[in-house]
C-alpha atoms as a PDB file:
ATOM      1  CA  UNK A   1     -17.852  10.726   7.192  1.00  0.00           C
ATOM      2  CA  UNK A   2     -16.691   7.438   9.164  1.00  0.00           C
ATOM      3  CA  UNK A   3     -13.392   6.876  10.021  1.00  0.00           C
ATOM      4  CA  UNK A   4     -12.120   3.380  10.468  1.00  0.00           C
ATOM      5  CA  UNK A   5      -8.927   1.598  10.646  1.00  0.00           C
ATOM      6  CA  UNK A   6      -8.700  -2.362   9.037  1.00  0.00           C
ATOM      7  CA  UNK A   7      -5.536  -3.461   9.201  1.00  0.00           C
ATOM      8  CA  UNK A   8      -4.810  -5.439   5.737  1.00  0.00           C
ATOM      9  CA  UNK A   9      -3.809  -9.081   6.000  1.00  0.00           C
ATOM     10  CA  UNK A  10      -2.012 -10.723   2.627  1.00  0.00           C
ATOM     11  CA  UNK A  11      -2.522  -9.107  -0.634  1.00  0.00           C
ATOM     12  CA  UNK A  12      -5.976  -8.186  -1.604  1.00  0.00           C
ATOM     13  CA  UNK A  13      -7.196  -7.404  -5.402  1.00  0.00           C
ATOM     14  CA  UNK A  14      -9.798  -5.862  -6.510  1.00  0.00           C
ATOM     15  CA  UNK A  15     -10.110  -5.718 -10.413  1.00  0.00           C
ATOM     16  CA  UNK A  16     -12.478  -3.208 -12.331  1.00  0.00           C
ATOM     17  CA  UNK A  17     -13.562  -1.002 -15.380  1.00  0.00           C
ATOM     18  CA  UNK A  18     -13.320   2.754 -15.290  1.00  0.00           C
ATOM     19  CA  UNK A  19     -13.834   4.608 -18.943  1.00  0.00           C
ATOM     20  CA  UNK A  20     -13.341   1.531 -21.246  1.00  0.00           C
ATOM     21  CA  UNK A  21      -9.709   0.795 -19.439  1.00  0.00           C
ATOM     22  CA  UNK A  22      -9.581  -2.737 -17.222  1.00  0.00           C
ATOM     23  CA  UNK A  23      -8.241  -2.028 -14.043  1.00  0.00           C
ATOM     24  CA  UNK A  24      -6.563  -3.919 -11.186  1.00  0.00           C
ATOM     25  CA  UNK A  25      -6.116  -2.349  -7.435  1.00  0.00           C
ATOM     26  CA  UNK A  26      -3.769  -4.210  -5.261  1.00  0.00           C
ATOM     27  CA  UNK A  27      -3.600  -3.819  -1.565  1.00  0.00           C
ATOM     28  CA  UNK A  28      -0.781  -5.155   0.260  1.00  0.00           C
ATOM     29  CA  UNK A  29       0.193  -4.854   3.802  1.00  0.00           C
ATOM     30  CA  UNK A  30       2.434  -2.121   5.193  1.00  0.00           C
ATOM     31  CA  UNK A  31       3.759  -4.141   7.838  1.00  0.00           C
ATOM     32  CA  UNK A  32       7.636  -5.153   8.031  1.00  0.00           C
ATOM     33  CA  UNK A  33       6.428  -9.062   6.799  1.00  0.00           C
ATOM     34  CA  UNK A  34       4.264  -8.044   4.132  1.00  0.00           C
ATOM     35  CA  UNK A  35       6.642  -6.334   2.537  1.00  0.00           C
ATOM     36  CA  UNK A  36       8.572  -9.200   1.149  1.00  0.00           C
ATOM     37  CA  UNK A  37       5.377 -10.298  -0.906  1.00  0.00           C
ATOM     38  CA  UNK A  38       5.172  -7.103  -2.869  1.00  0.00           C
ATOM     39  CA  UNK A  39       7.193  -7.655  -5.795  1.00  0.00           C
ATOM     40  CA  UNK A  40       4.583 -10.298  -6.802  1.00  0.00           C
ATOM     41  CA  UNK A  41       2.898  -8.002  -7.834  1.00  0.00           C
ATOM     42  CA  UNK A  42       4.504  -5.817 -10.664  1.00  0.00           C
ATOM     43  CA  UNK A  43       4.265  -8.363 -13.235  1.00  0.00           C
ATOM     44  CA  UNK A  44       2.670  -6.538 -16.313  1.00  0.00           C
ATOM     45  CA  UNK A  45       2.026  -3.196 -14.160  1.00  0.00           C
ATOM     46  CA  UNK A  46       1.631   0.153 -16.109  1.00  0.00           C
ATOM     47  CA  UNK A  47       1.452   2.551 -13.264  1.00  0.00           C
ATOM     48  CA  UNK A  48       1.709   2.387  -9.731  1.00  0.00           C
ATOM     49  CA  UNK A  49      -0.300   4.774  -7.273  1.00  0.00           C
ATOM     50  CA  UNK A  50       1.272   4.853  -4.000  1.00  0.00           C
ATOM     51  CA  UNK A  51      -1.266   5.977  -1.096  1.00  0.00           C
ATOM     52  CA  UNK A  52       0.424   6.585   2.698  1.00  0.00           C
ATOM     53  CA  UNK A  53      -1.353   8.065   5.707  1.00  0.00           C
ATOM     54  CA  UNK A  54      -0.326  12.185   6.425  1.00  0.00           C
ATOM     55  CA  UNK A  55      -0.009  10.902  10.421  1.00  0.00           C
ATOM     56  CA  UNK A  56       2.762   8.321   9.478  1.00  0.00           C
ATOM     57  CA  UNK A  57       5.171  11.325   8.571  1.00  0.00           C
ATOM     58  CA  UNK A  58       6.737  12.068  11.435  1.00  0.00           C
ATOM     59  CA  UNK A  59       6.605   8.418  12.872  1.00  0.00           C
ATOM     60  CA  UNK A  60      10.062   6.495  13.549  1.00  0.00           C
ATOM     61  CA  UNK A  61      10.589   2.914  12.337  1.00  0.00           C
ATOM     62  CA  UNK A  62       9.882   0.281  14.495  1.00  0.00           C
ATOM     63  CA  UNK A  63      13.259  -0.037  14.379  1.00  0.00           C
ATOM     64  CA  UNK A  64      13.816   3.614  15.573  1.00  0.00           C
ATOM     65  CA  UNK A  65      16.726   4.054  12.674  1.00  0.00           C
ATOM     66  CA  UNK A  66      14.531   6.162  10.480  1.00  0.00           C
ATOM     67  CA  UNK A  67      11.341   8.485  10.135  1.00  0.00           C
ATOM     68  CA  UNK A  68       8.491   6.368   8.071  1.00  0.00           C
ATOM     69  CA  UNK A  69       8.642   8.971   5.832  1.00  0.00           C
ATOM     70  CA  UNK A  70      12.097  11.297   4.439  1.00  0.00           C
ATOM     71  CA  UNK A  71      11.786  15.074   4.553  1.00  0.00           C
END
């Protein structure tokens, strides 16, 4: 197993075929200015699967206002 850490940069797609259904994986930035470009891409989405690191869940905003992730 490797473990490594690339922070993404922009929006990055990746578009494939899985069991005769096309399919299109977006990865966008987590950081605060990233987040703003994210609604670009929900045009003509179907489902969304939403992936988060376990470690972030009891991190506090940058901001220190609220945990990264609500109990």
């Amino acid at each position: 197993m490797l473990r490594a850490r690339s922070p993404t940069t922009g929006i990055n797609e990746i578009e494939f075929s899985y069991r005769n259904y096309n399919l299109r994986m977006v990865d966008v930035g987590g950081q605060r200015t990233e987040q703003r470009k994210w609604i670009h891409c929900f045009d003509n989405v179907n489902g969304i699967l939403f992936i988060a690191e376990l470690s972030g869940y009891n991190q506090v905003l940058d901001d220190g206002s609220h945990k990264m992730v609500n109990d």
